[in-house]
C-alpha atoms as a PDB file:
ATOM      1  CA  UNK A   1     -20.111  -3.823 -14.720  1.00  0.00           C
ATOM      2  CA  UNK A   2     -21.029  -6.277 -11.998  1.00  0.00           C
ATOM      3  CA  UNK A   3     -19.934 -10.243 -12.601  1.00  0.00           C
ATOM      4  CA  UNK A   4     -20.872 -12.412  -9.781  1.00  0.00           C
ATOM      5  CA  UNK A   5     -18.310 -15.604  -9.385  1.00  0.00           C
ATOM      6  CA  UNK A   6     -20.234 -18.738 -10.061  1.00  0.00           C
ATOM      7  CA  UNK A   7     -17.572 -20.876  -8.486  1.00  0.00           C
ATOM      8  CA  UNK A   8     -16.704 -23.043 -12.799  1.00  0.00           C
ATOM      9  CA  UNK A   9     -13.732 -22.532 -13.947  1.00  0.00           C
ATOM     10  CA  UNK A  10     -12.536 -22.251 -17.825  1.00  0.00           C
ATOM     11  CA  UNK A  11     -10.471 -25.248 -18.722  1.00  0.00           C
ATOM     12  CA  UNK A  12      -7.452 -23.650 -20.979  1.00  0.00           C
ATOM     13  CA  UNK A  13      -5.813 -25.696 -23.538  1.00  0.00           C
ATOM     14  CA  UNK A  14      -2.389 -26.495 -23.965  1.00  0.00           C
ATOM     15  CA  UNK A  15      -1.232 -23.168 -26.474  1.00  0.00           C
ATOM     16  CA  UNK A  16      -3.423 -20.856 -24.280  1.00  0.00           C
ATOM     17  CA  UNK A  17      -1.062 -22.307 -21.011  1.00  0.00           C
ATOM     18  CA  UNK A  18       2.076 -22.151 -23.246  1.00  0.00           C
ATOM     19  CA  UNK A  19       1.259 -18.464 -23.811  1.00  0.00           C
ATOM     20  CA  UNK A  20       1.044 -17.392 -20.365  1.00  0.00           C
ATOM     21  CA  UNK A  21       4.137 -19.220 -19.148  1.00  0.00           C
ATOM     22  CA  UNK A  22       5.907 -17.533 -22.146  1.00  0.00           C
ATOM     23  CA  UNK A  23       4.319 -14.399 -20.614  1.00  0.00           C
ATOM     24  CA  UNK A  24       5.186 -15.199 -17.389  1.00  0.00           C
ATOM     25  CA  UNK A  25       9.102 -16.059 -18.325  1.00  0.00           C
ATOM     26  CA  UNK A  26       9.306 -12.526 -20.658  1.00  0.00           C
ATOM     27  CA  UNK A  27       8.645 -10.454 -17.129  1.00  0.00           C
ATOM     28  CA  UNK A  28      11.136 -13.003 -15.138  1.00  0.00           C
ATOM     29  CA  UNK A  29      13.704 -12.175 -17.369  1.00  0.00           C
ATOM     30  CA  UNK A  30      12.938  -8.819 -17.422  1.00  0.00           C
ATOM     31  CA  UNK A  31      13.440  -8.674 -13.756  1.00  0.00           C
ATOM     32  CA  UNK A  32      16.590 -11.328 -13.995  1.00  0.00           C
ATOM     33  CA  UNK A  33      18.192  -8.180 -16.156  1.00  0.00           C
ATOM     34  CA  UNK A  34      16.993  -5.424 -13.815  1.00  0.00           C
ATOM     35  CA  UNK A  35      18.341  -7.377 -10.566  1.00  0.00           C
ATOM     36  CA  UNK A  36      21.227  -8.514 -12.356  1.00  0.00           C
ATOM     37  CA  UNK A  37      22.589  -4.830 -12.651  1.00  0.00           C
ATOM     38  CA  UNK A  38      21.429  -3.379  -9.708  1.00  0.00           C
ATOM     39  CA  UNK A  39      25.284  -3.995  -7.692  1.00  0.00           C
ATOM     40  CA  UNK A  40      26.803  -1.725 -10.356  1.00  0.00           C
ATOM     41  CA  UNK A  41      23.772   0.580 -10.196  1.00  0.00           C
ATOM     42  CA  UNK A  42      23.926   0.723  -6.230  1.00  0.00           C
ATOM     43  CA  UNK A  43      28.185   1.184  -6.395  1.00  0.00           C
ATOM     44  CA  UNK A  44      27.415   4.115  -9.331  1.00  0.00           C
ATOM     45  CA  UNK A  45      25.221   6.244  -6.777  1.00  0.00           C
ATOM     46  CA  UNK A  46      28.275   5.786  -4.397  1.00  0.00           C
ATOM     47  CA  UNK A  47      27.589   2.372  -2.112  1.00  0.00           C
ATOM     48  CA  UNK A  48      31.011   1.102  -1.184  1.00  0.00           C
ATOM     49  CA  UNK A  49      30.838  -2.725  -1.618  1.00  0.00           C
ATOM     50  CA  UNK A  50      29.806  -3.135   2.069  1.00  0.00           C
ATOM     51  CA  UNK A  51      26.596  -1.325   1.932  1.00  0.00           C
ATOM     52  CA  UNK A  52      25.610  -3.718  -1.454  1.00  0.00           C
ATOM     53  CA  UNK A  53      24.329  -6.687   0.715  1.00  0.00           C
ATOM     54  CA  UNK A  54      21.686  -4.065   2.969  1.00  0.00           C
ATOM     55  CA  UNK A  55      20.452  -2.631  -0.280  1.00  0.00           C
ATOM     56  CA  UNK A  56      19.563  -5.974  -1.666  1.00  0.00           C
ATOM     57  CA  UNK A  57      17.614  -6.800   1.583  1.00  0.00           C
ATOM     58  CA  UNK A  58      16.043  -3.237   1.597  1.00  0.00           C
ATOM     59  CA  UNK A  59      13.161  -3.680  -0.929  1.00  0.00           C
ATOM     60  CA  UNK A  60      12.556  -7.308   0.590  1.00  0.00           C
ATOM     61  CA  UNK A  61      12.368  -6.414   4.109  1.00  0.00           C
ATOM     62  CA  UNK A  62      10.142  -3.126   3.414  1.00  0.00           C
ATOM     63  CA  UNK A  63       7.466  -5.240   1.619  1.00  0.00           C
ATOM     64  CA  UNK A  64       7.774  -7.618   5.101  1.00  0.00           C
ATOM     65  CA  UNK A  65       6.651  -4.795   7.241  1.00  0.00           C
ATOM     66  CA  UNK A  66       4.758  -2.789   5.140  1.00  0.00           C
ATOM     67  CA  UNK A  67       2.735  -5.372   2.684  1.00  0.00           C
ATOM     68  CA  UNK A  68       0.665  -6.407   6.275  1.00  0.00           C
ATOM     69  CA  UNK A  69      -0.127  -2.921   7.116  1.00  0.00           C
ATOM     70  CA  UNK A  70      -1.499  -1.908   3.796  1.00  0.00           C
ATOM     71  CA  UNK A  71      -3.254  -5.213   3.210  1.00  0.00           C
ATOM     72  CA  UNK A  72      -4.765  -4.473   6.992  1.00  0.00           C
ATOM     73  CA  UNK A  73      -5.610  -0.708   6.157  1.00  0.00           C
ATOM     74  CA  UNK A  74      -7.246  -2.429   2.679  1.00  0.00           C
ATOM     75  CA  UNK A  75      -9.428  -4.667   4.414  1.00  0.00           C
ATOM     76  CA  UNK A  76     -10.891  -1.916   6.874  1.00  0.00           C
ATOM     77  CA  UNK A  77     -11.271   0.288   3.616  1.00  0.00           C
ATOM     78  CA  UNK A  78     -15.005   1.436   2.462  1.00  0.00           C
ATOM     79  CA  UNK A  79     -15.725   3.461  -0.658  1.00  0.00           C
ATOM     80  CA  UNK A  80     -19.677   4.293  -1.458  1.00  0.00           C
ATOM     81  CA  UNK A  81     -18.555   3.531  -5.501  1.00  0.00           C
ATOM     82  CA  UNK A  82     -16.476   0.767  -5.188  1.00  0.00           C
ATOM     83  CA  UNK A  83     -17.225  -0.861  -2.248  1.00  0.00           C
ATOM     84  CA  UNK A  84     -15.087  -2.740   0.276  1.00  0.00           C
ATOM     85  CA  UNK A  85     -11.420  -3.662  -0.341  1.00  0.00           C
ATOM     86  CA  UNK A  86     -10.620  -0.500  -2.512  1.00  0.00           C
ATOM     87  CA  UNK A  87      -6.969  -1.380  -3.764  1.00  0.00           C
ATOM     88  CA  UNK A  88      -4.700   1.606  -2.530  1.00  0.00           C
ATOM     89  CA  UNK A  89      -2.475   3.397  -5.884  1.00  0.00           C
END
């Protein structure tokens, strides 16, 4: 299924907004929770308290340097099915 972008875009009223910012705040929270926890999580696998600060700048400084060189392998990617830009999974 082929659908070519004809450059309109849908107008959304005001519950259809509502419901994706309620969406949207569900998965924040979500992560809020998950982030929350992760000192205790890190100092139950055996981190002493100094090692807590790298691990939270571990996951954000791996998608730094490795975000660009996927995106740059994904733009140089060709697939005879898919096409061009074939997300990598």
């Amino acid at each position: 299924m082929s659908t070519a972008y004809t450059g309109t875009k849908t107008k959304l009223n005001f519950w259809q907004i509502w419901n994706m910012c309620f969406g949207f705040f569900g998965i924040q929270f979500g992560w809020s929770l998950q982030m929350g926890n992760m000192s205790a999580i890190y100092e139950f696998l055996g981190a002493s308290p100094e090692e807590i600060p790298g691990l939270w700048l571990a996951a954000p400084m791996t998608g730094l340097l490795v975000q660009p060189i996927v995106g740059y392998l994904s733009d140089r990617t060709w697939h005879p099915t898919l096409g061009r830009r074939r997300p990598f999974s």
